[in-house]
Every structure is written in C-alpha cells, then in structure tokens.
Protein backbone atom coordinates (compact mmCIF):
# COMPACT_ATOMS: atom_id res chain seq x y z
CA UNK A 1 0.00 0.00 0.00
CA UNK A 2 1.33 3.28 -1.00
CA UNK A 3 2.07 5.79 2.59
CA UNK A 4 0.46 8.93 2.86
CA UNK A 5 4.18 10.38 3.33
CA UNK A 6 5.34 9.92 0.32
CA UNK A 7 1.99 12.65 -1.38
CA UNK A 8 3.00 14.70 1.65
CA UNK A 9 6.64 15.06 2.07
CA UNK A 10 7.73 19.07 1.58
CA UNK A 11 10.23 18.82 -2.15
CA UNK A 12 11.77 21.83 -3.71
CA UNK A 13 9.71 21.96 -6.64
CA UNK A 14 6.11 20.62 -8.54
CA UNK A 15 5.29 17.44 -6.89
CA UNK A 16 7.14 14.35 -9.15
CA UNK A 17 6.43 11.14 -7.66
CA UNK A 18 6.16 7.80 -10.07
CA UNK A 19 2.77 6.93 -8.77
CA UNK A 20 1.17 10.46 -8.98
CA UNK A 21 2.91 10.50 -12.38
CA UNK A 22 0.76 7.56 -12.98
CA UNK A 23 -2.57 9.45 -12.46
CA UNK A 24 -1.81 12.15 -14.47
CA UNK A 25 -0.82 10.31 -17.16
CA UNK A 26 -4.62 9.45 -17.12
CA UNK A 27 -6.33 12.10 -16.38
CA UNK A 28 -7.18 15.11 -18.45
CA UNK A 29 -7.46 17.34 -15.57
CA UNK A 30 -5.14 18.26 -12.70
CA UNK A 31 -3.62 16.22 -10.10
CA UNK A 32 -2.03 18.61 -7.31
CA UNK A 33 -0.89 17.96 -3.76
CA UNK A 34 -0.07 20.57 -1.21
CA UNK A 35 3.25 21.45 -2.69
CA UNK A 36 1.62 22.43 -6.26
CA UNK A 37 0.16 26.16 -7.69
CA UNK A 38 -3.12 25.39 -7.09
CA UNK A 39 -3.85 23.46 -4.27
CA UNK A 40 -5.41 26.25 -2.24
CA UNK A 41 -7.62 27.12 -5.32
CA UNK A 42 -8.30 23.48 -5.84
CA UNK A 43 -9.07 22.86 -1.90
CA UNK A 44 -11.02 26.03 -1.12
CA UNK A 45 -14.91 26.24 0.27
CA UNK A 46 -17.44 28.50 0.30
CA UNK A 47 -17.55 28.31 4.39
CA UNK A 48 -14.01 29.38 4.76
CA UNK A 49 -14.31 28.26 8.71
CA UNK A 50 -13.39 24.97 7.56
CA UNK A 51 -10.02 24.34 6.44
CA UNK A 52 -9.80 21.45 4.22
CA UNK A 53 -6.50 19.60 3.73
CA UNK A 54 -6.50 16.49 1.70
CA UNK A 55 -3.24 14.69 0.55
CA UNK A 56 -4.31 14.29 -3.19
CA UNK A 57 -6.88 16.71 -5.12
CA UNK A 58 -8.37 15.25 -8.68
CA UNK A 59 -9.59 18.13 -10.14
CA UNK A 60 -11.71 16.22 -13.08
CA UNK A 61 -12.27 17.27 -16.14
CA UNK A 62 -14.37 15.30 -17.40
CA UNK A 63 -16.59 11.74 -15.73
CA UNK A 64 -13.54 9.40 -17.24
CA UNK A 65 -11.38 11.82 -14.73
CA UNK A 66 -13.64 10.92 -12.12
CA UNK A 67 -13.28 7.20 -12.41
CA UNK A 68 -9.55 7.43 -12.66
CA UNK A 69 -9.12 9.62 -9.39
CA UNK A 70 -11.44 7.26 -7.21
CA UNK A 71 -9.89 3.99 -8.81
CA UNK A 72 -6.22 5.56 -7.98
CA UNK A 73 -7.88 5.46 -4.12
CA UNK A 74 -8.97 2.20 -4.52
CA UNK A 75 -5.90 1.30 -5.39
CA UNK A 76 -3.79 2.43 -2.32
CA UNK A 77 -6.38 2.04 0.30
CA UNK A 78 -6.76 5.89 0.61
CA UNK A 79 -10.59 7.58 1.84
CA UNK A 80 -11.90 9.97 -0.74
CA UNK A 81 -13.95 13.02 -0.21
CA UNK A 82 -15.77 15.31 -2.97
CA UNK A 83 -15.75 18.87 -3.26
CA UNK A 84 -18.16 20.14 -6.23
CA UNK A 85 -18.81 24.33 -5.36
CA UNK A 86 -17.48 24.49 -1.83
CA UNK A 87 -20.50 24.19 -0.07
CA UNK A 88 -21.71 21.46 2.61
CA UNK A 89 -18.21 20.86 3.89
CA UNK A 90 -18.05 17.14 5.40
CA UNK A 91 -15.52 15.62 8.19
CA UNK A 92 -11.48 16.90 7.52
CA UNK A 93 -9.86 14.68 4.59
CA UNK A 94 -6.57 14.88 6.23
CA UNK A 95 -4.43 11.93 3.96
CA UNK A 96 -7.11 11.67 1.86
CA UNK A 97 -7.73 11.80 -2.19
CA UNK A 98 -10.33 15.34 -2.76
CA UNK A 99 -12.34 14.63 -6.29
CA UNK A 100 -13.16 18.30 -7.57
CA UNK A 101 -16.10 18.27 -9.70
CA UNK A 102 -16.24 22.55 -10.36
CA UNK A 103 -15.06 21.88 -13.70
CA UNK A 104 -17.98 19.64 -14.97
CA UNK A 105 -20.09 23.04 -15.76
CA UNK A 106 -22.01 21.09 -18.60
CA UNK A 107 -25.66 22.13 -18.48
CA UNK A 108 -28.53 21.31 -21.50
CA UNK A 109 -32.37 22.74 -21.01
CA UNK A 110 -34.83 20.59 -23.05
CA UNK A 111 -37.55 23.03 -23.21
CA UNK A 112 -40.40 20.31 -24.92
CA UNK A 113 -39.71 17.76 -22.35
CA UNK A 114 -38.87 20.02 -19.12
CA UNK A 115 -35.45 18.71 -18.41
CA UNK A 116 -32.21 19.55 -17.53
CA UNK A 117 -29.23 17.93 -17.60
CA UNK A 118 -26.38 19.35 -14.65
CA UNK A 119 -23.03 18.76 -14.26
CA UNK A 120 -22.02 18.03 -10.89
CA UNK A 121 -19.94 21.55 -11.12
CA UNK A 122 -22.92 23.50 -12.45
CA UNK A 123 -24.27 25.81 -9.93
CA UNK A 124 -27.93 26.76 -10.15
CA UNK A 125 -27.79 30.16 -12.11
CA UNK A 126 -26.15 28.33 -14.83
CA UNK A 127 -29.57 26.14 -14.93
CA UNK A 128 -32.33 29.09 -13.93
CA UNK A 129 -31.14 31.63 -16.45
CA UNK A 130 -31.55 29.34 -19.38
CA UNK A 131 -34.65 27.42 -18.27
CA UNK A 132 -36.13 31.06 -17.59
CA UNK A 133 -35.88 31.71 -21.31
CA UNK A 134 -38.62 28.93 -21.79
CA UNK A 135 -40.98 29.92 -18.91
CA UNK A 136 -39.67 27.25 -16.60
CA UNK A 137 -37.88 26.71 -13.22
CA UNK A 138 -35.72 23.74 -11.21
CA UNK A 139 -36.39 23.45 -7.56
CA UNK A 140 -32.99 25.37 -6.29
CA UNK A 141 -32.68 26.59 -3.09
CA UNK A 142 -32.28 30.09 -1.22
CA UNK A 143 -29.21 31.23 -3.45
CA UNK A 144 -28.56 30.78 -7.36
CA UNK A 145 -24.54 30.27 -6.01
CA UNK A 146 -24.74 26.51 -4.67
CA UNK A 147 -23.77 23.48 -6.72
CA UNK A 148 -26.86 22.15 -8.38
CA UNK A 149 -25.89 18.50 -7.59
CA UNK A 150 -24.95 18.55 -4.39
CA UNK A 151 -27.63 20.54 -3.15
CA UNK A 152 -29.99 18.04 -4.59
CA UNK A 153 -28.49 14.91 -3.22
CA UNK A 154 -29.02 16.63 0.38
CA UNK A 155 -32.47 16.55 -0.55
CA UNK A 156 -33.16 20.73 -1.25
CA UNK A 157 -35.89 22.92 0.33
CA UNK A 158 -36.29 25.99 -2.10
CA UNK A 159 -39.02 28.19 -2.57
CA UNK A 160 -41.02 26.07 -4.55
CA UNK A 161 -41.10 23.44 -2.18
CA UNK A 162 -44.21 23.40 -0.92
CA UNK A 163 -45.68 23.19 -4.17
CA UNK A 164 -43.67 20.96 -5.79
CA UNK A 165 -41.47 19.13 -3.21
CA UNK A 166 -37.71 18.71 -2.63
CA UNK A 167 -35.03 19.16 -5.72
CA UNK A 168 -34.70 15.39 -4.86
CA UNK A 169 -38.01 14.59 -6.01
CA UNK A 170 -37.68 15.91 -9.20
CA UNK A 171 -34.47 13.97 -10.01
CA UNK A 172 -34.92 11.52 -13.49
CA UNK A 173 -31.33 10.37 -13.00
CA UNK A 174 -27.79 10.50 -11.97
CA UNK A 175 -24.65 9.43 -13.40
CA UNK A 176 -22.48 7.67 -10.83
CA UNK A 177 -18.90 6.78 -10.31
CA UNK A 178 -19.28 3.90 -7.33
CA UNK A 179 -16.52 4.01 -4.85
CA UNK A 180 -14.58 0.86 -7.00
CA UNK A 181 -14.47 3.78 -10.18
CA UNK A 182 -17.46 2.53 -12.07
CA UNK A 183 -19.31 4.62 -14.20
CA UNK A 184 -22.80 4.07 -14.32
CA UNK A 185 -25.92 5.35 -14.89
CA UNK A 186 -29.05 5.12 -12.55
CA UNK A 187 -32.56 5.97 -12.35
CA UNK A 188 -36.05 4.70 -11.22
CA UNK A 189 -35.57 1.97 -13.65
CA UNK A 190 -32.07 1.32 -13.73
CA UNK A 191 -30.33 0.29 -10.66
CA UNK A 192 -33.46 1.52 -8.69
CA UNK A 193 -32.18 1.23 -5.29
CA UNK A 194 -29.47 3.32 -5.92
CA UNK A 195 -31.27 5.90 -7.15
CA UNK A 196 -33.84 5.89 -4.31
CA UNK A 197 -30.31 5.77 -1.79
CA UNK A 198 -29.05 8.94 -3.69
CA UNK A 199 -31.71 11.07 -2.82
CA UNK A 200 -31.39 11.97 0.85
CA UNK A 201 -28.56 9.62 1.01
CA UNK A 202 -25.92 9.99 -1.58
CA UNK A 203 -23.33 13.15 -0.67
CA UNK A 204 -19.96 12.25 -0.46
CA UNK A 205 -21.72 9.15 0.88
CA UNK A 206 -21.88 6.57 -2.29
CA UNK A 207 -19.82 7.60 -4.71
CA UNK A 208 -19.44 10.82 -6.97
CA UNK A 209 -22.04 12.18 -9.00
CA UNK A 210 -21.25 13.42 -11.93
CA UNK A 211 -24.23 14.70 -14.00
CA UNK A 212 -28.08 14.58 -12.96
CA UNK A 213 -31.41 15.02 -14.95
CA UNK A 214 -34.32 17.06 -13.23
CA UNK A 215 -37.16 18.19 -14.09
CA UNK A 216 -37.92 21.51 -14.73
CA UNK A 217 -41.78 23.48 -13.36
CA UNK A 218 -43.84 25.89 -15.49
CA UNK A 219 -42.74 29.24 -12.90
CA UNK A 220 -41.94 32.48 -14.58
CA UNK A 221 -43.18 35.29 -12.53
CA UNK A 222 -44.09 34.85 -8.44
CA UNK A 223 -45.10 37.10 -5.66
CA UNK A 224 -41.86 37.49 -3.33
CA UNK A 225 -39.83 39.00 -0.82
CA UNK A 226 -39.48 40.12 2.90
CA UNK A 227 -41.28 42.04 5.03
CA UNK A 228 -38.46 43.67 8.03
CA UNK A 229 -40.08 44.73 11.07
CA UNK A 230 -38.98 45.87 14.43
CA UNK A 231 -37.04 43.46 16.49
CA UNK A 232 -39.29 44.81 19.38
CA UNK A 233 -42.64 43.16 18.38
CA UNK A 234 -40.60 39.66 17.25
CA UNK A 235 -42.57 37.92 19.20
CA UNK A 236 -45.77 39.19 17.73
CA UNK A 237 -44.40 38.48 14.55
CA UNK A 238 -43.51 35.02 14.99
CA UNK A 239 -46.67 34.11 16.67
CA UNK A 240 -48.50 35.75 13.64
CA UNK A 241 -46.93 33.82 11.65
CA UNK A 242 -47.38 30.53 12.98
CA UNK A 243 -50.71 30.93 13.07
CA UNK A 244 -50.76 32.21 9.46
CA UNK A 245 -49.41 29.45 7.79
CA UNK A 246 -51.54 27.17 9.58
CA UNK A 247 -53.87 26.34 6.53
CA UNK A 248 -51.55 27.85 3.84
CA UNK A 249 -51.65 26.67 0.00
CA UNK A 250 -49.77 24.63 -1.19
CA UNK A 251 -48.22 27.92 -3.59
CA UNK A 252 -47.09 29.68 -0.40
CA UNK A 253 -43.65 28.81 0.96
CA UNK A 254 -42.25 31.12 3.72
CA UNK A 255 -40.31 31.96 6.34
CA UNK A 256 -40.01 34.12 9.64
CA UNK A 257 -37.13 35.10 11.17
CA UNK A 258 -34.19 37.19 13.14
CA UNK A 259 -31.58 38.68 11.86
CA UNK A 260 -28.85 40.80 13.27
CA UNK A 261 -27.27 42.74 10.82
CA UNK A 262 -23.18 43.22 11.67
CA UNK A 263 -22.12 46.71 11.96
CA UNK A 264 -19.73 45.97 8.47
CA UNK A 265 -19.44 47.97 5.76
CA UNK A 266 -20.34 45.13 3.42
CA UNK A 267 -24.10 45.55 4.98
CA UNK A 268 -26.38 47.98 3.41
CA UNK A 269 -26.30 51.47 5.29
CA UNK A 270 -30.32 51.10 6.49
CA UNK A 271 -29.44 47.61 8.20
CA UNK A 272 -25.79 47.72 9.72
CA UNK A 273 -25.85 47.05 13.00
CA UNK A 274 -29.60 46.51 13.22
CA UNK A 275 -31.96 43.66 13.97
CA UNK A 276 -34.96 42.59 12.87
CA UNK A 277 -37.64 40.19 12.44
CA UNK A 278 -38.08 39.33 9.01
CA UNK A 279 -41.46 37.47 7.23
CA UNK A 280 -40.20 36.30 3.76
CA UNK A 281 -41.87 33.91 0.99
CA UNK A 282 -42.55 33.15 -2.64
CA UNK A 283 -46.37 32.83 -4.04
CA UNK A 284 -45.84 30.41 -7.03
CA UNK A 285 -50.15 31.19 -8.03
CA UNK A 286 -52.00 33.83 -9.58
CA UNK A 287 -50.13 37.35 -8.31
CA UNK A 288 -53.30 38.99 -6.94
CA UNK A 289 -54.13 36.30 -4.81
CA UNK A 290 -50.11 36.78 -3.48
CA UNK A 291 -50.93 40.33 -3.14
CA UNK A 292 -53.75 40.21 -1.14
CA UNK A 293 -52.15 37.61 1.24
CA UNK A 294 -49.21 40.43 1.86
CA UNK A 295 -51.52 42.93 1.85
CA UNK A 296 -53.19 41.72 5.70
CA UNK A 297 -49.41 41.72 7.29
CA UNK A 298 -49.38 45.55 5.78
CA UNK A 299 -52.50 46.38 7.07
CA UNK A 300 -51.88 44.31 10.62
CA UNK A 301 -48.52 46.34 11.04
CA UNK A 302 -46.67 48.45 8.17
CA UNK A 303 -43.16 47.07 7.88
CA UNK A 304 -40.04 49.04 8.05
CA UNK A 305 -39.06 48.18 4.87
CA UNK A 306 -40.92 45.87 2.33
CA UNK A 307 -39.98 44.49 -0.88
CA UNK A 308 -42.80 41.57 -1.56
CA UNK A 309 -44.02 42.16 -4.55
CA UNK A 310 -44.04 40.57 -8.41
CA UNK A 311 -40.60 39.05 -9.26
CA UNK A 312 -39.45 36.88 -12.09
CA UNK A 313 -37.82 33.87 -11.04
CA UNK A 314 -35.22 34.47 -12.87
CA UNK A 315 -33.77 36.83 -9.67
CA UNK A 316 -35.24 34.40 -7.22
CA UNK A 317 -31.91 35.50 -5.44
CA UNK A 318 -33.61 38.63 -4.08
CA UNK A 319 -35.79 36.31 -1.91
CA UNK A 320 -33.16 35.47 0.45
CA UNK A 321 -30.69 38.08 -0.12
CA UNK A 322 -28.01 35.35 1.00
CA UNK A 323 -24.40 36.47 0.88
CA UNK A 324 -22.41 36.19 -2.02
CA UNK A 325 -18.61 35.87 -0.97
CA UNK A 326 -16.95 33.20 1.06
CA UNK A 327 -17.25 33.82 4.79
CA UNK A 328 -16.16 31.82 8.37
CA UNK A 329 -19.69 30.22 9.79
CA UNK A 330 -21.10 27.82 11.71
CA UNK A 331 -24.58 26.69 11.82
CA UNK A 332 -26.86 24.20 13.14
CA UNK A 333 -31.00 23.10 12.65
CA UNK A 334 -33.96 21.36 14.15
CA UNK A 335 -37.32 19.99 13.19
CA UNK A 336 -40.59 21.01 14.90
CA UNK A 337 -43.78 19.39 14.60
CA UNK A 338 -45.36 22.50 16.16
CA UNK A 339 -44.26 26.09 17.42
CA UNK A 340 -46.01 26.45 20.93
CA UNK A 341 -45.25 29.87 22.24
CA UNK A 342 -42.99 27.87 25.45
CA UNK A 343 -40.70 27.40 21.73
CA UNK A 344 -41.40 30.95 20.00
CA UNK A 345 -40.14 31.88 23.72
CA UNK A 346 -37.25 30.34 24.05
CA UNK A 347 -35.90 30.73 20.87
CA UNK A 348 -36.47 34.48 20.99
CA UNK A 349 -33.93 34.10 24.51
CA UNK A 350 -31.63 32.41 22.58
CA UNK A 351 -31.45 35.11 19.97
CA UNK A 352 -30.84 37.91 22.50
CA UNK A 353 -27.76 38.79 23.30
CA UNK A 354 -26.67 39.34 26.63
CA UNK A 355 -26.52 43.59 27.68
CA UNK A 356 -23.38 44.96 26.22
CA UNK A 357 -22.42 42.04 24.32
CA UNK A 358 -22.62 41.17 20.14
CA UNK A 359 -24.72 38.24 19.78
CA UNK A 360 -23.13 35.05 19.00
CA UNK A 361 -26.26 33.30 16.93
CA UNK A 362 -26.50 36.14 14.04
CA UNK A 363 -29.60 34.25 12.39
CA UNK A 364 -32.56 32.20 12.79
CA UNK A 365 -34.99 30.93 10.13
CA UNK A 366 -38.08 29.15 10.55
CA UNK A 367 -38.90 27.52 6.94
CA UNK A 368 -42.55 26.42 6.87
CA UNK A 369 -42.55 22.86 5.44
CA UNK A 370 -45.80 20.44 4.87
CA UNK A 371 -47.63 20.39 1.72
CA UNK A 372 -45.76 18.23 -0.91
CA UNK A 373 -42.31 18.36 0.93
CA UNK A 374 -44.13 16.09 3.36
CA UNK A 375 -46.04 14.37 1.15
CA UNK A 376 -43.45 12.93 -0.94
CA UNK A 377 -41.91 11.67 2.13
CA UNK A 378 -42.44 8.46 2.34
CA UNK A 379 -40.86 7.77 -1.57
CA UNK A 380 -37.43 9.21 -0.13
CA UNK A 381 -34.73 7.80 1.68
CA UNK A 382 -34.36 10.81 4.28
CA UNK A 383 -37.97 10.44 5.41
CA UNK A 384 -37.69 11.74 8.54
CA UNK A 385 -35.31 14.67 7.52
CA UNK A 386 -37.79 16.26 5.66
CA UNK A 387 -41.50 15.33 7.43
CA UNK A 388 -41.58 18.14 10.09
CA UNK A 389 -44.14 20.97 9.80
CA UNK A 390 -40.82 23.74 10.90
CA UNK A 391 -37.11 23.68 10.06
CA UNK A 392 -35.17 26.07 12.15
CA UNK A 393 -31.40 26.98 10.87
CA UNK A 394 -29.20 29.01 13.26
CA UNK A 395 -26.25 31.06 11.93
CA UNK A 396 -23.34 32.51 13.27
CA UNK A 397 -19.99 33.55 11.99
CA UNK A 398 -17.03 33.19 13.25
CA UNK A 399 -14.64 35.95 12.45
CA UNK A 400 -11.96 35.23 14.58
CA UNK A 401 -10.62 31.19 14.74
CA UNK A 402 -10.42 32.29 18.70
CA UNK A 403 -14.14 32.76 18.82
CA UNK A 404 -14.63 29.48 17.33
CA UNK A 405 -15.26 27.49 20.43
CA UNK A 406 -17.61 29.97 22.00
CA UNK A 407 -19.54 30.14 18.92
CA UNK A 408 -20.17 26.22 18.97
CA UNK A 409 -20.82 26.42 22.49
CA UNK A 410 -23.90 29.11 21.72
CA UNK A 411 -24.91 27.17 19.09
CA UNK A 412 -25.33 24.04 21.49
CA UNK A 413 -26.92 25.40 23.84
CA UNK A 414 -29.62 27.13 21.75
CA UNK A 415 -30.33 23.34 20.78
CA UNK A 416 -30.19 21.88 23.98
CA UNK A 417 -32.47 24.91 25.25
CA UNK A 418 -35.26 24.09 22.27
CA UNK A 419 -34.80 20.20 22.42
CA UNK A 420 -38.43 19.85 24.74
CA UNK A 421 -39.94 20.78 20.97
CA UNK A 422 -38.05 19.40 18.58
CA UNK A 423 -38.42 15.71 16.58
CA UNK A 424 -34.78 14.86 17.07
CA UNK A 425 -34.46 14.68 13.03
CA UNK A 426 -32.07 16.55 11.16
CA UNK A 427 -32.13 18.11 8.04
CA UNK A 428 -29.34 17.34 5.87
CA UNK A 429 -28.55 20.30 3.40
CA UNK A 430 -27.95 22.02 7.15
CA UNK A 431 -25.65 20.00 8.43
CA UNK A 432 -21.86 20.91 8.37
CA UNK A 433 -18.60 19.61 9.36
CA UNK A 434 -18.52 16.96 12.53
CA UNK A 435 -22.54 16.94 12.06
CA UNK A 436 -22.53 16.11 8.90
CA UNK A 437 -21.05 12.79 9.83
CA UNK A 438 -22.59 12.65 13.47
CA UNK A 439 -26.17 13.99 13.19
CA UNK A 440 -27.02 12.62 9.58
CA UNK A 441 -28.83 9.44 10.93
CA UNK A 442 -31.10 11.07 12.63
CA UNK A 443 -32.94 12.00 8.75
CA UNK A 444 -34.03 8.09 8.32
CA UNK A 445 -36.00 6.34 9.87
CA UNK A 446 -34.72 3.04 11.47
CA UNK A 447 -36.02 0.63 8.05
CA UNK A 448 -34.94 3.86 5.55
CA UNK A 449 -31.72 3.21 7.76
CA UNK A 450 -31.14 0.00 7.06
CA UNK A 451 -32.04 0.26 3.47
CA UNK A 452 -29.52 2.57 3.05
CA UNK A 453 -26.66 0.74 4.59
CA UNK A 454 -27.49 -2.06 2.98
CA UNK A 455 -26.74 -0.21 -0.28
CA UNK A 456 -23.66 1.69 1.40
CA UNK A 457 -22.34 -1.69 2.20
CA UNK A 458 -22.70 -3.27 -1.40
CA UNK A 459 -20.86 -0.19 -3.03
CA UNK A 460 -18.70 0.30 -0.63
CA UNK A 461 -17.83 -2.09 1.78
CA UNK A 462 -14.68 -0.19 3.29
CA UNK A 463 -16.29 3.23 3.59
CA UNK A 464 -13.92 5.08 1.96
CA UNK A 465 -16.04 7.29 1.03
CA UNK A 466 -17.02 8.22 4.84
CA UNK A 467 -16.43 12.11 4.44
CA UNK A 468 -20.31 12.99 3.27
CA UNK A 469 -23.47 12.40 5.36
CA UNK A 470 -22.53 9.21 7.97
CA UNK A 471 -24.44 6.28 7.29
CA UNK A 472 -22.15 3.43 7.79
C-alpha cells in the first residue's frame, strides 16, 4: 500500500512522484498535492471556517477523470472526499484523495420535455437563467450560487417546495462513479435502489455524481420577498406567523425570522448594526391572490421596509438576499412538529444577546414545510429529515478562529435549550462539518436506515467514502 508520506513530504519543486505520475498520465485534468500552484484554489470552500487539507486533489475534467481519481484510491487504500462548489463541507480529509467536480459546468435545457441535464460543477444560475428563457424553473434553493448537484443529493428545500417538493423529487437520473471507479448510470428503472439511496442519502456518501437530470416546473413570474419589522414586536411576529401558515396553499412557501445585521461595511447602510424580524416567501399562483395575502401583514402592522411584490424567477436570489462571498460560519438546525409559544419563547432568549455584548447566533430561520415536501416523504430515503411541519437553521460567523469554540458552544446550547420541541431529526442540506457525519442518521428512519446501509455496504464495503453524510 502506498504511505500517505510519500503525497506529503515538503520537495523543492512541482510534486514528481512515479505513482502520482501515474494518475496524471490518465487524467485530463489536474492532479495537485499541497506542494503544487493550485492546491489552495483546488481545496477552497465556500464556508471558509473549515479548512480542508487532503493529501491528493483530482480536479476532473471530465466523468472518465472521475473514475480514474477514485480507482487511484482504490488502489492504495486511501478515503476519498468530494468537493463540487465548496459548499456542505463534510468531516477533515486529512491523507485523503479530494475529487473536484467545479469543472464539470455542462448544463442542456430541453424546453419540450422540461429537463435539464447538470453537471455536478454546475451551480444553479447556470440552470435558472436558461430554463427562464422557456418559462420554466428547477427546484434550487435560497441562493442561485450553490452546486446544483450537491444541493440536490441533500435533498433541497427551495421556494417552490411546498408546491412541488424537494429538488430530490424531481431527479430523473444520476450518473455515478461507485466508490470501486465505475461509471454508471441510474434511475427509477435502472439500478433503482441506488437511485432511491441517492436522494437523501448519496453526498460524499456513495460515490461521486457526476451529472443529474431534473425536471424543470412551469414558474416564470411569483409574488416574493421580505417584510423587516422591528425586532421589538418579534414575538408578535412570529406568533402571527405561525398561526398564518396554519392552513396555507400549497403555492405559499415562507419563512419568519431574526436577523442581526453586523455593523460591516459590506451591509447595506439602512441595516448595519440593526436587527430585525423578518417574514419572507414566494407565491408560485396567480399574483393577486399573493398580493392580497401580503396585503393583511401591511395592514396588521406596516413594515419598516418591504420588498414583496411581483418578481421573475429568474432573480429568485432577491428572496433570500443570502451572501455572495466566502465567509467563516457555523450553523446548526432542528425539526418542529409544532411552534407552541414555550418554543417561540425560548428561541427568541436564545437570539438575544446578553446587555453589552454582540450576539453570538446572528440568524434564525423558521422555513414552513408540509404540503408536498411532506407528502413525498415516504418515496425518499431521508424520510424523517424532511417530514416536520418547521425547520429552524441558526447562523453565526465566526470571524476570529479564537471565537470558534464559543460560537459552537452558543450554538449548542440554543439546541439543547429548544430540544423539549423538537423531533430529534435533522435536516441534511444544514448540516456541516462533525454533524454532517454525526447527526445525519437522525434524517431516516430506522427501516430507511437500514435500506440505506445495505446499499452503502454493497458499493462500498470499506467506507472510503465516509467524508459525506454518515451512514455506515
């Protein structure tokens, strides 16, 4: 078996070793270790909190690439993880081989059928733009930036969701190199089970996806955007809310939630250093019907500011306003089956700070769920991940590695505080770092669970590929 020493040793010059010699010889690409230009590049996340360091980075070119870097693991016993954007970092891949899928930016809209066909570099503004120009939409999520794929495999709550489900559920098929560097392709009638384990199963778990097909929803223009209103009457807001969405249609998905806005330049004058409370959504139906349902929270209380109003989809980014550039961050989530005001309560403690200090938790979102996120359930492999009525996400950053350990610490207590309300179930596309591996379980239930080991263990029997959602 080959040592990790001899990818890792410090030489004068570009990395020359016979065996990574080998792999380049056979793959189109770039092969680079931490003594080559590039490896930082090649390495780098979106969430720059987490500092990823593996021993060999395949950064494919094209699916054959793929296969070669995974089969060079194989071959000396070394753990692979997959980077596609940068997002959803998993556990640290200290010694082990990174595939980086950024490259594989192939997309294809077929308009008459209502497909697309993704690259598992492709982010999602490389798919809405062109399926705009035909009048239809994929299920992405809060921000055109993330990795199609990825996002998808993770199951994917966008603003559509409600209404048409998770970007899982809309999945045709996936091509897939398996862990032994196999490339095949899989779908509800071709290797079945696989298919079913990839969605809500299959990050960094079974192998690497390289391409997917989707289907594509008749959405051009919605009724969208947030509401901000005084951090004072939060708790009127929230409780508003709640009861609001009770009987929602299916063609509302929204949110409520807290923000505190850092007092950084990179924030918009109006919000720096502010709070608020902050109802935001997407109406995927007829736009006065939208209206009208805005039109109550205006007349209950006039926001501070207030940008709902008709939107193409095509700038579905102005719903959450999400940031743009890399940042340090940690965050965390919980299911709720219901939002008594004992929760509303103790969440709204958790989100202030104490007198004199910054707060710690910068963010909370409550994601109303149900309708056909809930209904498709029972089809998907993370079941339980996706079957509560509430998904809360906390965020914090972490501007300072010294603050990391005190940010963690608020961010585990604000679950251990809420955990008399929650289900216990995670959802996945929230999990990062040590919970991606730790917490991911808790999205199946116990038969889902074994189902999915079952086809863990047939693929890959060693779990090398053990840096993406931990199911083994």
């Amino acid at each position: 078996m080959t040592t990790l020493d001899e990818f890792t040793q410090p030489t004068a010059g570009p990395t020359s070793d016979p065996t990574l010699d080998t792999l380049r010889a056979h793959v189109t690409g770039q092969v680079v270790t931490e003594r080559d230009a590039g490896y930082d590049a090649a390495r780098a996340g979106f969430n720059l909190h987490f500092d990823q360091r593996p021993a060999v980075i395949v950064v494919a070119a094209t699916s054959q690439d793929v296969a070669e870097g995974v089969r060079f693991a194989a071959e000396h016993g070394l753990r692979v993880s997959v980077r596609a954007t940068g997002h959803g970092p998993g556990r640290e891949p200290s010694g082990a081989v990174m595939i980086n899928t950024s490259a594989l930016t192939d997309v294809h809209i077929d308009p008459e059928h209502r497909i697309a066909t993704i690259g598992a570099g492709a982010k999602w503004g490389a798919v809405l733009g062109p399926a705009q120009e035909h009048g239809l939409a994929p299920l992405l999520g809060s921000t055109t930036d993330v990795g199609a794929v990825g996002y998808t495999l993770g199951g994917g709550m966008g603003w559509l969701a409600r209404r048409y489900g998770l970007a899982s559920d809309a999945t045709r098929s996936f091509e897939l190199v398996t862990p032994d560097g196999t490339l095949l392709r899989t779908s509800a009638t071709e290797l079945p089970e696989i298919f079913w384990a990839l969605k809500g199963g299959g990050a960094g778990t079974l192998g690497v996806v390289t391409s997917m097909e989707i289907d594509l929803f008749p959405v051009d223009t919605v009724y969208a955007g947030n509401l901000f209103y005084p951090i004072e009457i939060a708790r009127e807001v929230l409780t508003r809310w709640r009861d609001w969405v009770a009987d929602a249609d299916r063609n509302l998905t929204s949110s409520v939630g807290i923000m505190h806005f850092p007092p950084i330049d990179l924030v918009p004058e109006p919000f720096r250093g502010r709070s608020f409370v902050i109802v935001r959504g997407c109406w995927s139906g007829a736009l006065d019907e939208g209206a009208e349902l805005i039109d109550a929270w205006r007349q209950w209380h006039a926001p501070e500011f207030d940008t709902w109003g008709p939107l193409p989809f095509a700038a579905a980014d102005a719903i959450s306003m999400d940031p743009t550039d890399p940042a340090p961050a940690l965050a965390t989530t919980e299911w709720f089956d219901t939002l008594p005001d004992e929760a509303i309560d103790t969440l709204l403690a958790t989100m202030t700070p104490a007198p004199g200090q910054p707060p710690l938790v910068l963010g909370a979102e409550i994601r109303h769920a149900g309708g056909a996120i809930a209904e498709y359930a029972s089809a998907a492999a993370n079941d339980l991940g996706r079957s509560g009525e509430f998904l809360l996400g906390l965020l914090s950053m972490v501007p300072e590695p010294q603050l990391a350990l005190a940010v963690e610490g608020a961010l585990r207590e604000a679950r251990e505080s809420l955990a008399p309300f929650v289900t216990g179930a995670a959802y996945l596309n929230f999990l990062e770092g040590e919970e991606r591996s730790s917490r991911a379980v808790t999205a199946y239930s116990p038969e889902n669970l074994a189902r999915l080991r079952r086809v863990k263990a047939t693929l890959d029997p060693d779990n090398r590929f053990c840096h993406g959602f931990g199911i083994a």
